[in-house]
Protein backbone atom coordinates (compact mmCIF):
# COMPACT_ATOMS: atom_id res chain seq x y z
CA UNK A 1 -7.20 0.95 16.26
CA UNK A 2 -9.92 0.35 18.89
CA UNK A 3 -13.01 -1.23 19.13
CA UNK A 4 -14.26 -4.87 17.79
CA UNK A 5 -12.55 -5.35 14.35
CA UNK A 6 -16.00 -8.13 13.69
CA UNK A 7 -18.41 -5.60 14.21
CA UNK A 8 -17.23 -2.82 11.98
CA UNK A 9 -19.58 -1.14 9.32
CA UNK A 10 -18.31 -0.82 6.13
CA UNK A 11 -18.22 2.67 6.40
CA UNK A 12 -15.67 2.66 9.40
CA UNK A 13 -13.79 -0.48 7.93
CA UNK A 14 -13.34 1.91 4.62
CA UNK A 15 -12.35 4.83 6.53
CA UNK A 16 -9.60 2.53 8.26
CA UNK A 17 -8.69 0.53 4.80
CA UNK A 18 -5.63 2.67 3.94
CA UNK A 19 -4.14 2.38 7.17
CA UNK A 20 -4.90 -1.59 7.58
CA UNK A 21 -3.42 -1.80 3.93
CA UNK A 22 -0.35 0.46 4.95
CA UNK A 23 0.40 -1.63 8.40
CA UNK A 24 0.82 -4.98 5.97
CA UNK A 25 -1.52 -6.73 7.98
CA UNK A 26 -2.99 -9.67 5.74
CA UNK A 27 -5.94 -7.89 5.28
CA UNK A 28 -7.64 -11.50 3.97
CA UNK A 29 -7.58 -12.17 7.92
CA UNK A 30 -9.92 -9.58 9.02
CA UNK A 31 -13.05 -10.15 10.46
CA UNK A 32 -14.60 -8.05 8.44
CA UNK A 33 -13.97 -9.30 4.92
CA UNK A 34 -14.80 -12.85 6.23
CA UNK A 35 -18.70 -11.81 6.39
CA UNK A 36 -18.34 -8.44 3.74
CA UNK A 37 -18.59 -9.16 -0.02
CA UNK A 38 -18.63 -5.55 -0.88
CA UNK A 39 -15.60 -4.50 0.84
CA UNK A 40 -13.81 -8.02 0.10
CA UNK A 41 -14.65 -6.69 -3.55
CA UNK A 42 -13.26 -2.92 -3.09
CA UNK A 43 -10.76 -4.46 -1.53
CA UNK A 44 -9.42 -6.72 -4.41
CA UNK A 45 -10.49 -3.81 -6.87
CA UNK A 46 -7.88 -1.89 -5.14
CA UNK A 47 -5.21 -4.35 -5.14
CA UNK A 48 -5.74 -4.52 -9.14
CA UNK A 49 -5.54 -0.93 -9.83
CA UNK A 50 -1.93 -0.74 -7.49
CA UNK A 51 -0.51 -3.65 -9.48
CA UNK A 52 -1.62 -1.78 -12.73
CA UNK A 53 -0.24 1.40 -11.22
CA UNK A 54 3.21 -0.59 -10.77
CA UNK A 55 3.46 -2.16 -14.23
CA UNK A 56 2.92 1.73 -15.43
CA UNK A 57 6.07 2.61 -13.70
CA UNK A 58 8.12 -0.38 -12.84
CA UNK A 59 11.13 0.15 -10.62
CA UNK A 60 14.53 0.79 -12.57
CA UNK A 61 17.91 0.69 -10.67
CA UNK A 62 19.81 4.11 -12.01
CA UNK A 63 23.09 3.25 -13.63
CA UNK A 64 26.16 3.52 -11.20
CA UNK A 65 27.13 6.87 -13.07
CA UNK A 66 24.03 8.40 -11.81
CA UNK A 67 25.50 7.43 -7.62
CA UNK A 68 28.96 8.77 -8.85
CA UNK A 69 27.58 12.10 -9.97
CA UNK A 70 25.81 12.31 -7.15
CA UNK A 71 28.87 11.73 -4.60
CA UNK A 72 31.07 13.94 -6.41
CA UNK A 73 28.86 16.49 -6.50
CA UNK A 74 27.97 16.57 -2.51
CA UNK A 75 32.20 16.10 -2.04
CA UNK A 76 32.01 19.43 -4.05
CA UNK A 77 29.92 20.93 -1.57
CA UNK A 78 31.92 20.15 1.70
């Protein structure tokens, strides 16, 4: 990213959001929340609508069958 991260506008601090998000930089850090209430409130907005999104479809482990299927059927293959 280029340029001084303090003097951002919202606009271009939005437009870069999913990328800053998506790099796992602590986003909590950046200049630009320090001295932005809006975006420090889209921001946390955003965080509670993924954590929503991952209670909707929490992460199951498939049963071991499901691996053994699999590998049998690409051994059938070769």
């Amino acid at each position: 990213m280029n340029g001084d991260r303090s003097t951002l506008s919202c606009a271009e601090f939005q437009a870069q959001m999913a990328e800053l998000i998506g790099s796992g930089e602590d986003l909590a850090e950046h200049p630009h929340l320090k001295d932005c209430d809006g975006c420090r409130a889209l921001l946390a907005d955003l965080q509670t609508i993924a954590d929503a999104a991952r209670q909707l479809f929490p992460s199951v482990e498939p049963p071991d069958e499901v691996w053994e299927h699999i590998e049998s059927a690409i051994k059938q293959k070769q």
